[in-house]
PDB file of N, CA and C in Angstrom:
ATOM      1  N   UNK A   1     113.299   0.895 -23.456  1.00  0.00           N
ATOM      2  CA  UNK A   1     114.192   1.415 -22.449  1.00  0.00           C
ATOM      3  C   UNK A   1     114.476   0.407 -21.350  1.00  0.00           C
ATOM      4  N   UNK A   2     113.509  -0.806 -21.408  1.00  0.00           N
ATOM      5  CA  UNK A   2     114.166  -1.881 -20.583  1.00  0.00           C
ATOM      6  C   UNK A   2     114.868  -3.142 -20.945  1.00  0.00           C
ATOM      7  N   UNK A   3     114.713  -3.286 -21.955  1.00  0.00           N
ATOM      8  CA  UNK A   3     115.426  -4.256 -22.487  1.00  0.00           C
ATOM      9  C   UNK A   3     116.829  -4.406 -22.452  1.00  0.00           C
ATOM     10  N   UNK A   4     117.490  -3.550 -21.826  1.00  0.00           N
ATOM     11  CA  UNK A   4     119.020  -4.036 -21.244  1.00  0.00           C
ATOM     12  C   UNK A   4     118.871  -4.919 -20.084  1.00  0.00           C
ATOM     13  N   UNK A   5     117.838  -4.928 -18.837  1.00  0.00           N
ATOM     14  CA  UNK A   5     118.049  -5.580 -17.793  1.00  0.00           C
ATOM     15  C   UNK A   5     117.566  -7.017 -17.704  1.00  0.00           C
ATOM     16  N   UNK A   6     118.633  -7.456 -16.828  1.00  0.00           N
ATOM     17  CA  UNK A   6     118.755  -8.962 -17.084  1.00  0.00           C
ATOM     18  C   UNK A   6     117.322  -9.441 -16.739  1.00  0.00           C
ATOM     19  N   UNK A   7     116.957 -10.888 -17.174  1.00  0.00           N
ATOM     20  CA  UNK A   7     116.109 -12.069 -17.209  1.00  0.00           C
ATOM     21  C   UNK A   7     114.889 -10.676 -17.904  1.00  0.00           C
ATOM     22  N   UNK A   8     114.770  -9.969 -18.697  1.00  0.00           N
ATOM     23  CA  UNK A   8     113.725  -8.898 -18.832  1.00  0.00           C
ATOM     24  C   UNK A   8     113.646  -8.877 -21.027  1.00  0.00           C
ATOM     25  N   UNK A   9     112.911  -9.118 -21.579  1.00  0.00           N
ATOM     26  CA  UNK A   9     112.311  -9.033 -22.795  1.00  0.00           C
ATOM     27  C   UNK A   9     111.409  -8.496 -23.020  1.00  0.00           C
ATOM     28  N   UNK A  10     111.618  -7.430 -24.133  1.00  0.00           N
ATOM     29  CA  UNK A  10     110.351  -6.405 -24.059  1.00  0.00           C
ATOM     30  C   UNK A  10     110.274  -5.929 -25.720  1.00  0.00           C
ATOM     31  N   UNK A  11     108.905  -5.990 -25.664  1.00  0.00           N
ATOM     32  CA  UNK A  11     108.458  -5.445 -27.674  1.00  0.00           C
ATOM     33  C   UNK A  11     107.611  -4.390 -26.776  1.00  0.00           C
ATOM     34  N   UNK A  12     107.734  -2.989 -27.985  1.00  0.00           N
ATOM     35  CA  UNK A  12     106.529  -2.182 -27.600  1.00  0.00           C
ATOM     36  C   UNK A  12     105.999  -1.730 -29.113  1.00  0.00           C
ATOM     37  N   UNK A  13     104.380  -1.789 -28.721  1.00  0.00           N
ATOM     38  CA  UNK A  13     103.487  -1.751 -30.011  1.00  0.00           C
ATOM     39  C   UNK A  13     102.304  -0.997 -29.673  1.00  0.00           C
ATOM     40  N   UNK A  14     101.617  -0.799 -30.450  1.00  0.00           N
ATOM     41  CA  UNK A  14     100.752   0.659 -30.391  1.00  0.00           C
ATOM     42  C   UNK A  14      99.577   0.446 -30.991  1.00  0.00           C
ATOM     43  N   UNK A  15      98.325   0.571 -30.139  1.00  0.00           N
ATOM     44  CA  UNK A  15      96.886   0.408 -30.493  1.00  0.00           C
ATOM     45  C   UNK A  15      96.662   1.790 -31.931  1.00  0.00           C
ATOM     46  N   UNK A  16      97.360   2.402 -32.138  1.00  0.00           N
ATOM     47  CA  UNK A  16      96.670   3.566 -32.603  1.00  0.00           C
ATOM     48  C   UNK A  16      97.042   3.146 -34.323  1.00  0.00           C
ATOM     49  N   UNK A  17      95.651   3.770 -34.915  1.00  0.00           N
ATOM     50  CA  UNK A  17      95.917   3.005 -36.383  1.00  0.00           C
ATOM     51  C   UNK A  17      97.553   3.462 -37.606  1.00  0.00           C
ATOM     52  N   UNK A  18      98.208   4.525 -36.911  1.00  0.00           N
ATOM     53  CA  UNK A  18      99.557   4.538 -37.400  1.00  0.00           C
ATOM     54  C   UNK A  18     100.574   4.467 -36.417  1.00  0.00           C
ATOM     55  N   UNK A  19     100.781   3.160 -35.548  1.00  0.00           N
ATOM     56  CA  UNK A  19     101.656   2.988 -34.813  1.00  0.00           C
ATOM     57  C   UNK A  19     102.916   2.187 -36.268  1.00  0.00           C
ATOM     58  N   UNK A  20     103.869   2.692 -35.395  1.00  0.00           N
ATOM     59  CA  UNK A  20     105.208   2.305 -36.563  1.00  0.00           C
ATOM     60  C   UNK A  20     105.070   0.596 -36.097  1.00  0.00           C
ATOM     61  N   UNK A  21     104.724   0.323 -34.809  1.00  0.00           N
ATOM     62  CA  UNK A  21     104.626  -1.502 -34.578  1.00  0.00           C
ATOM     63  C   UNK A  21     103.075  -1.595 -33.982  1.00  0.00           C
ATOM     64  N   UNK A  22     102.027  -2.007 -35.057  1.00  0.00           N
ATOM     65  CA  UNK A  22     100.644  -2.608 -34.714  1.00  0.00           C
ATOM     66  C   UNK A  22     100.761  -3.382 -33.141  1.00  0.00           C
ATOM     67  N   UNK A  23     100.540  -3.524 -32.124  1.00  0.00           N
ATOM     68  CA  UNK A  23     100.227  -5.063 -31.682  1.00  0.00           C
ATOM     69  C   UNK A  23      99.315  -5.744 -32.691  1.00  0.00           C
ATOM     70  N   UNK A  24      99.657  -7.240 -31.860  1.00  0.00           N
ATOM     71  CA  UNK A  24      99.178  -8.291 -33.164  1.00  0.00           C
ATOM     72  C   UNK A  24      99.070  -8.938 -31.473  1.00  0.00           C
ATOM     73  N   UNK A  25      97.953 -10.315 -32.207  1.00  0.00           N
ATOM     74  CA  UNK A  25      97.710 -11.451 -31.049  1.00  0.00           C
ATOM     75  C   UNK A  25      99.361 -11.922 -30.715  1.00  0.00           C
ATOM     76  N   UNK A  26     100.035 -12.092 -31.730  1.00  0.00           N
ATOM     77  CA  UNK A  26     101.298 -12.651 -31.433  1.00  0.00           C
ATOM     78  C   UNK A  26     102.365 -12.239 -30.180  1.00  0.00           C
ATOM     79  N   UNK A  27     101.712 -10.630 -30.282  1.00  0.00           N
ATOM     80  CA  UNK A  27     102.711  -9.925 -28.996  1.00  0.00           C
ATOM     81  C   UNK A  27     102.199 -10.242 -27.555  1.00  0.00           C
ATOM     82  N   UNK A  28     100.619 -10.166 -27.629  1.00  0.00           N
ATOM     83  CA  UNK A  28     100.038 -10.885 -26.266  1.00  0.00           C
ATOM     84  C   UNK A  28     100.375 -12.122 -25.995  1.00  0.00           C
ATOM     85  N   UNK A  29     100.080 -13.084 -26.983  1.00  0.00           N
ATOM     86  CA  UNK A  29     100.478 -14.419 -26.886  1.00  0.00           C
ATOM     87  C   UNK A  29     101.629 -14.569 -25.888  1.00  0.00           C
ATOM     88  N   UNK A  30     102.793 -13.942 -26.512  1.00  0.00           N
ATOM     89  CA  UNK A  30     104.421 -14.356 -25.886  1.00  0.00           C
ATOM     90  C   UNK A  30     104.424 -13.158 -24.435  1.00  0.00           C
ATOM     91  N   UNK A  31     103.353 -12.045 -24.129  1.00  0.00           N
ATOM     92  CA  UNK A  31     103.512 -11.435 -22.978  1.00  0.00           C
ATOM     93  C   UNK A  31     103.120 -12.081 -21.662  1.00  0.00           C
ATOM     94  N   UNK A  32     104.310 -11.645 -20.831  1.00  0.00           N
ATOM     95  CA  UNK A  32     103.910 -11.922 -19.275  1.00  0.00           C
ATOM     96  C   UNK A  32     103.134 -10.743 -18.612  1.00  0.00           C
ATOM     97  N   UNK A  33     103.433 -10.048 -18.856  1.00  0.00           N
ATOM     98  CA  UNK A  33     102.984  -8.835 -18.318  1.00  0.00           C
ATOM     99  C   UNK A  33     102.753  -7.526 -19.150  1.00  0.00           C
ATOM    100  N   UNK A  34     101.980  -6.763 -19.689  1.00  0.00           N
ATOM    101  CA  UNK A  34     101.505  -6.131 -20.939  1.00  0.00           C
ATOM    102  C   UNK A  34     101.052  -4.826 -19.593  1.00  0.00           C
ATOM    103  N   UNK A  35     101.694  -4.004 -20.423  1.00  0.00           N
ATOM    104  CA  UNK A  35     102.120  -2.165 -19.573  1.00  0.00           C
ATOM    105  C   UNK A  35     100.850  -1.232 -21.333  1.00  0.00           C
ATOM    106  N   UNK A  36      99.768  -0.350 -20.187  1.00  0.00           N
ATOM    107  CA  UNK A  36      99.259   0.354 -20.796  1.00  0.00           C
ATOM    108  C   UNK A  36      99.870   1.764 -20.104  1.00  0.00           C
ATOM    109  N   UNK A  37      99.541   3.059 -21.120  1.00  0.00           N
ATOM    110  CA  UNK A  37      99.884   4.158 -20.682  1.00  0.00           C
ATOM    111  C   UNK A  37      98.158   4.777 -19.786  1.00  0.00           C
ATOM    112  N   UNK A  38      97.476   4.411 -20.875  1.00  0.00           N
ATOM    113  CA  UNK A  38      96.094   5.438 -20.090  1.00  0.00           C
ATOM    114  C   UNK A  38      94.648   3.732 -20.125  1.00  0.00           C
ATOM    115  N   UNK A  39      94.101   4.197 -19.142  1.00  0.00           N
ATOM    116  CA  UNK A  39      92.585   3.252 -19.067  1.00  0.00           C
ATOM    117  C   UNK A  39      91.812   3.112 -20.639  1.00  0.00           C
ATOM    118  N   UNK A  40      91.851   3.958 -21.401  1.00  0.00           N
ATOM    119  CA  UNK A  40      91.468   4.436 -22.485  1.00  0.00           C
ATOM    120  C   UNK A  40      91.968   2.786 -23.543  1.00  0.00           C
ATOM    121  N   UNK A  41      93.599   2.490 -23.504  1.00  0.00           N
ATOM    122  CA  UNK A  41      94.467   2.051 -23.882  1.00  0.00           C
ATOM    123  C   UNK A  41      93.468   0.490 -23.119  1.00  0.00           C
ATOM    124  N   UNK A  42      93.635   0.343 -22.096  1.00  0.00           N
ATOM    125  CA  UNK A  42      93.280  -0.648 -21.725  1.00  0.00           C
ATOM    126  C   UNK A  42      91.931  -1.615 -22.054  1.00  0.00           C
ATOM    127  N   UNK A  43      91.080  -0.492 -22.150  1.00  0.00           N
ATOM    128  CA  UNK A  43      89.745  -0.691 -22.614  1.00  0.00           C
ATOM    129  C   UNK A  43      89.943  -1.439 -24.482  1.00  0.00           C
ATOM    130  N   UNK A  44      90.419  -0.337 -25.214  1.00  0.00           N
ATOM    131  CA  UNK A  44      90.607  -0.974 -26.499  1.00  0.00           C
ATOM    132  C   UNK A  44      91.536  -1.684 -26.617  1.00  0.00           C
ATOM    133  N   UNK A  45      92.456  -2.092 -25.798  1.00  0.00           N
ATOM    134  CA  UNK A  45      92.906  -3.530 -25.757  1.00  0.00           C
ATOM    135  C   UNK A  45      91.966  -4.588 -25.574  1.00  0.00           C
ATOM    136  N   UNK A  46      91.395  -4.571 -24.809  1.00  0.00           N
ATOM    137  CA  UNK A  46      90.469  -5.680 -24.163  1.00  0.00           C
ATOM    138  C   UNK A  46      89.466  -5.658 -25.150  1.00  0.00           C
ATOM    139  N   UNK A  47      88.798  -4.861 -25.757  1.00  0.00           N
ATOM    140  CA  UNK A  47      87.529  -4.857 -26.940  1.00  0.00           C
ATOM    141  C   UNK A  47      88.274  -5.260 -28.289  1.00  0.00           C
ATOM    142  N   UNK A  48      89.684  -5.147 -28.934  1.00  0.00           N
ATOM    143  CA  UNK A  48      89.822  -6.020 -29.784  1.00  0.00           C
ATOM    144  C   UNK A  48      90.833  -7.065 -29.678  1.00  0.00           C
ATOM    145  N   UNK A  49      91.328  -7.371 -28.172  1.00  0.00           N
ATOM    146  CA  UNK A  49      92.320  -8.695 -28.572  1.00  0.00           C
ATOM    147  C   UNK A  49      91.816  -9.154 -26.646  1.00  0.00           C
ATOM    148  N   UNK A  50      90.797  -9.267 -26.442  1.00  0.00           N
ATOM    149  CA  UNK A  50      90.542  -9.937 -25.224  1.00  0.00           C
ATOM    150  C   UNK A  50      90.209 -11.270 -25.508  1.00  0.00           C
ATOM    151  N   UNK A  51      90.406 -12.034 -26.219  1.00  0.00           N
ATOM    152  CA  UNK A  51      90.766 -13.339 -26.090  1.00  0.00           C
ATOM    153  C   UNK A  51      91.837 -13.553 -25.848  1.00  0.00           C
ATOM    154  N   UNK A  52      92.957 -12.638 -26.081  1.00  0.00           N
ATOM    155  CA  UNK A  52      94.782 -12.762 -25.859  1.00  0.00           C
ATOM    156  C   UNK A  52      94.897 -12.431 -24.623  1.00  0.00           C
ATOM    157  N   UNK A  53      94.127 -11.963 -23.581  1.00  0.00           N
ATOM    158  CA  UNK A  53      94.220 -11.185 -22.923  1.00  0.00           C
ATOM    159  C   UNK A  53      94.305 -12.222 -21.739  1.00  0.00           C
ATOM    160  N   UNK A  54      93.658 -13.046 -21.517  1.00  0.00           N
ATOM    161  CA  UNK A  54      92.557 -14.243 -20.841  1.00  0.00           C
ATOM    162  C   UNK A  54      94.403 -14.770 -19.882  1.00  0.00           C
ATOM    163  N   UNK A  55      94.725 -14.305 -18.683  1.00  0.00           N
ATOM    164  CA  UNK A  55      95.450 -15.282 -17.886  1.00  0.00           C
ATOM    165  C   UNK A  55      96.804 -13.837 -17.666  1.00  0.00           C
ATOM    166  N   UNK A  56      96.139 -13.235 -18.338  1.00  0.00           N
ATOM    167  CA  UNK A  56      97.737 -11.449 -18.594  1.00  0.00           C
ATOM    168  C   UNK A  56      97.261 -10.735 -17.363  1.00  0.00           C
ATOM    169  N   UNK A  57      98.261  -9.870 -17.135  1.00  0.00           N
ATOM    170  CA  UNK A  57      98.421  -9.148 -15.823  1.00  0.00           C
ATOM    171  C   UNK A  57      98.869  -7.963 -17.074  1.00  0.00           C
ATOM    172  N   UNK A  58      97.708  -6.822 -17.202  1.00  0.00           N
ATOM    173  CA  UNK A  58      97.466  -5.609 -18.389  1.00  0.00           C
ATOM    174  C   UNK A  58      97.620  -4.980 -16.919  1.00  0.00           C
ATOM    175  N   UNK A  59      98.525  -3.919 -16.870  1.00  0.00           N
ATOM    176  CA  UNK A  59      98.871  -2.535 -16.000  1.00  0.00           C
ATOM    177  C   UNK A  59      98.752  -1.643 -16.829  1.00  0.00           C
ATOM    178  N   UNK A  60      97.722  -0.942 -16.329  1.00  0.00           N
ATOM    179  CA  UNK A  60      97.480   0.814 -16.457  1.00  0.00           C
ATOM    180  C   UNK A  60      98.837   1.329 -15.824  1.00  0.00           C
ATOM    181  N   UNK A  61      99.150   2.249 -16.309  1.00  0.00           N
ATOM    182  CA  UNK A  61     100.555   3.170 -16.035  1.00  0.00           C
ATOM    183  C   UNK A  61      99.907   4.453 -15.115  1.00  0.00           C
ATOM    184  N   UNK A  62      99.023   4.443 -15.458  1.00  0.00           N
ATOM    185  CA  UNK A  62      98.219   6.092 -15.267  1.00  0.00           C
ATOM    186  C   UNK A  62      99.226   7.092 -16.015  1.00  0.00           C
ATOM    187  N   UNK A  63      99.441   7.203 -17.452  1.00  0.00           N
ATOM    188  CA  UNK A  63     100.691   8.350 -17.537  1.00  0.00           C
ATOM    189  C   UNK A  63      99.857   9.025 -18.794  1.00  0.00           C
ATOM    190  N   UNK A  64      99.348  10.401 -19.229  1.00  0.00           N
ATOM    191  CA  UNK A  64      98.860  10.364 -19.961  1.00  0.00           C
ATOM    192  C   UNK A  64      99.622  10.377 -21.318  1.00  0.00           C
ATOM    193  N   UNK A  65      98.759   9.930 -22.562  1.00  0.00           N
ATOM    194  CA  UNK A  65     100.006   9.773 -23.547  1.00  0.00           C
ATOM    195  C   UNK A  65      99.742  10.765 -24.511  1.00  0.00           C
ATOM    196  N   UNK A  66     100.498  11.910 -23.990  1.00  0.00           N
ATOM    197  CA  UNK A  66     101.145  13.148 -24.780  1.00  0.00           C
ATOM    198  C   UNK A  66     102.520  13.359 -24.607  1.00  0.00           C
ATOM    199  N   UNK A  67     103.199  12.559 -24.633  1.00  0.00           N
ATOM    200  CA  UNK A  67     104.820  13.033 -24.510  1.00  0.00           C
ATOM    201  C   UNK A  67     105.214  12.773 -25.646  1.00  0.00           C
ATOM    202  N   UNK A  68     106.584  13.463 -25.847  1.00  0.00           N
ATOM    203  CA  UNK A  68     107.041  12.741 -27.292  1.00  0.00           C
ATOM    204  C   UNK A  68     108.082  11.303 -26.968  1.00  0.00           C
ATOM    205  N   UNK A  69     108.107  10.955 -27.818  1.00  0.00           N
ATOM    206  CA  UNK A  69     109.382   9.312 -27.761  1.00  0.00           C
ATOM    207  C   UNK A  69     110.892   9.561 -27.187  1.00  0.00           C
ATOM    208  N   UNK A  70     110.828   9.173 -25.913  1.00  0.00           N
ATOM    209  CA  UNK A  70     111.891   9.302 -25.049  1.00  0.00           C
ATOM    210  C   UNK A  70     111.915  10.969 -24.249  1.00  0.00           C
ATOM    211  N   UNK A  71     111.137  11.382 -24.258  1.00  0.00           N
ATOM    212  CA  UNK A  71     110.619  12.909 -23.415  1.00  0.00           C
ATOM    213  C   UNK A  71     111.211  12.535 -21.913  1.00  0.00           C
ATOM    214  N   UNK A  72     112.260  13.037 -21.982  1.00  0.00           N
ATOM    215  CA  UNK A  72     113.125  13.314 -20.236  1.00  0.00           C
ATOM    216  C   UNK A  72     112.024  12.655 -19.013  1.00  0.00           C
ATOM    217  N   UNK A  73     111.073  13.731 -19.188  1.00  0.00           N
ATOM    218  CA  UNK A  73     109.620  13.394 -17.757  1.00  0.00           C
ATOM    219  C   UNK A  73     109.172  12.387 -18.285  1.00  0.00           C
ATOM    220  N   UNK A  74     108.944  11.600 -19.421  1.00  0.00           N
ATOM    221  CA  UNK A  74     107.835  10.538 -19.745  1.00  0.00           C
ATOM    222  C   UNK A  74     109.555   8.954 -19.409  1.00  0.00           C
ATOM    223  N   UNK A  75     110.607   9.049 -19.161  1.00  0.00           N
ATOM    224  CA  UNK A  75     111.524   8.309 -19.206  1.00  0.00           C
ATOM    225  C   UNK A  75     111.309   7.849 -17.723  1.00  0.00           C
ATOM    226  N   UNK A  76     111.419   8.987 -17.039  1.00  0.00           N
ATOM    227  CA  UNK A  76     111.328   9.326 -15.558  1.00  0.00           C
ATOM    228  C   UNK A  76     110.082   8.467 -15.000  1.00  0.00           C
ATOM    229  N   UNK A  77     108.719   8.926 -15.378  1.00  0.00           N
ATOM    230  CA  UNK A  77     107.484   8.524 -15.177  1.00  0.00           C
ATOM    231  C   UNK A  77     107.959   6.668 -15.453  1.00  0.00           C
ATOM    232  N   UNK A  78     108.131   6.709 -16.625  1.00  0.00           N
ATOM    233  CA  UNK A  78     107.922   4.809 -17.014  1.00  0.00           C
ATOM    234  C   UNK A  78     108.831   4.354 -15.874  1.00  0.00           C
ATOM    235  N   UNK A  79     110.178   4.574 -16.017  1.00  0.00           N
ATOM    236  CA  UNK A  79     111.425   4.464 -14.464  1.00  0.00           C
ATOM    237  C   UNK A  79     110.470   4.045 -13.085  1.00  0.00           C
ATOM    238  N   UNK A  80     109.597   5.111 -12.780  1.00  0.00           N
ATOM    239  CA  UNK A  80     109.226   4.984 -11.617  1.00  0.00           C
ATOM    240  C   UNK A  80     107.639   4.135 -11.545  1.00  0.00           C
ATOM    241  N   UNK A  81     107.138   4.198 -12.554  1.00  0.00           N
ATOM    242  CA  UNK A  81     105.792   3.109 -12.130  1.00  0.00           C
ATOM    243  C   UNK A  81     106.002   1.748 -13.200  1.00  0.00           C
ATOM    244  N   UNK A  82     107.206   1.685 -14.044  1.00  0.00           N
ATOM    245  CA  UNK A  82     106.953   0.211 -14.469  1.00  0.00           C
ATOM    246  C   UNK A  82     108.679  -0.595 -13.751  1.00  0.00           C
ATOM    247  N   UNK A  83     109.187  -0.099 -12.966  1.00  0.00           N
ATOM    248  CA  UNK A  83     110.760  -0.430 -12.912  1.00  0.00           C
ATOM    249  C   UNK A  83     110.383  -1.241 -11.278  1.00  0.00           C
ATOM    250  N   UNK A  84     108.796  -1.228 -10.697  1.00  0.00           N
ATOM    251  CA  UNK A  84     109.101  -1.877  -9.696  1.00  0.00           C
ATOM    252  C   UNK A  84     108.179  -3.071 -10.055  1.00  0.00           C
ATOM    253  N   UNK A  85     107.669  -2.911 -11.238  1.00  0.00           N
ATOM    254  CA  UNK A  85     107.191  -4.584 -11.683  1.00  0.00           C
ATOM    255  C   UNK A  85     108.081  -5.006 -12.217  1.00  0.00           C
ATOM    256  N   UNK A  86     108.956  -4.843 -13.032  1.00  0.00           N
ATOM    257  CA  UNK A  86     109.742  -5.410 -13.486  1.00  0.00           C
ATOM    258  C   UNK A  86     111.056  -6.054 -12.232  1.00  0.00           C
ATOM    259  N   UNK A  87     110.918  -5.357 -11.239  1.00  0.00           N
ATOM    260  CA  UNK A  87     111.832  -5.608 -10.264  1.00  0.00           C
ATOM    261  C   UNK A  87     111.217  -6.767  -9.552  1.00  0.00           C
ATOM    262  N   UNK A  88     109.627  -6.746  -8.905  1.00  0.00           N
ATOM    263  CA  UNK A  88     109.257  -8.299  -8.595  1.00  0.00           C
ATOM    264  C   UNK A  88     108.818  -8.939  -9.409  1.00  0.00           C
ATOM    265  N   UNK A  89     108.566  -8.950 -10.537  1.00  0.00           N
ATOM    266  CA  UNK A  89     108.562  -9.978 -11.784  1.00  0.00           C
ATOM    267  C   UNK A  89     110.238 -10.826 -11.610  1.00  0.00           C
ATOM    268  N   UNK A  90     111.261  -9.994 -11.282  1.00  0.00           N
ATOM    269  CA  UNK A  90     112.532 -11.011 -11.200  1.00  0.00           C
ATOM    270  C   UNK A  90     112.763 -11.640  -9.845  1.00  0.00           C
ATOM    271  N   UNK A  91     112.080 -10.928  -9.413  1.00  0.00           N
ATOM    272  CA  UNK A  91     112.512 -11.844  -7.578  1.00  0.00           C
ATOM    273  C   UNK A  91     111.767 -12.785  -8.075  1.00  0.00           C
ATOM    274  N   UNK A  92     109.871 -12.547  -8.668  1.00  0.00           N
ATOM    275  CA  UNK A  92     109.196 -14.145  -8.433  1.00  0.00           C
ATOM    276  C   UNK A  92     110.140 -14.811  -9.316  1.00  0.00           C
ATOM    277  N   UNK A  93     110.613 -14.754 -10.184  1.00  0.00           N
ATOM    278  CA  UNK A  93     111.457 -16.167 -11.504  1.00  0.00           C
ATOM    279  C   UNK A  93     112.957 -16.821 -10.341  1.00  0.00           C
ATOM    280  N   UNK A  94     113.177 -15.822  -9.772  1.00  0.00           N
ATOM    281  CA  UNK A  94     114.804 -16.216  -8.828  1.00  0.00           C
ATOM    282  C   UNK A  94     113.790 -17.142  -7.845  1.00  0.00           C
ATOM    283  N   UNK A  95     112.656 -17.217  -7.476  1.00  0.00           N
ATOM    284  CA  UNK A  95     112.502 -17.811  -6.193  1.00  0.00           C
ATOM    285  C   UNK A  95     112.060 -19.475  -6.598  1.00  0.00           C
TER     286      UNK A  95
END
């Protein structure tokens, strides 16, 4: 849902063993900034790809993840706690 806005590139992939896109080291590798939904998420990130991890700025969302894919309130929620990193993530690259 962000990947229209300018200087902004985004893959989304899924710790859970039937995510339709695995993360792989490859997706950390190329991330600047790596968005979790729950602490839960964060933790088993870090226990199987925390060597990828080493220099990343990993944000907890705090959102819990029961919504369905594109759920009105879960659009809203991401809008309002990932739309103002992404907003100074572009001021720091303009400066």
């Amino acid at each position: 849902m962000f990947a229209g806005r300018p200087g902004v590139e985004t893959a989304s992939a899924g710790l859970a063993p039937d995510a339709e896109e695995p993360v792989t080291p490859e997706h950390l590798d190329q991330a600047d900034l790596i968005f979790v939904m729950e602490r839960a998420h964060r933790a088993r990130l870090q226990r199987r790809f925390g060597a990828h991890l080493k220099g990343k700025r990993v944000i907890c969302l705090d959102i819990p993840d029961d919504y369905a894919f594109m759920q009105p309130e879960l659009v809203a929620l991401l809008e309002k706690k990932v739309g103002p990193h992404l907003a100074s993530l572009s001021r720091w690259e303009r400066a």
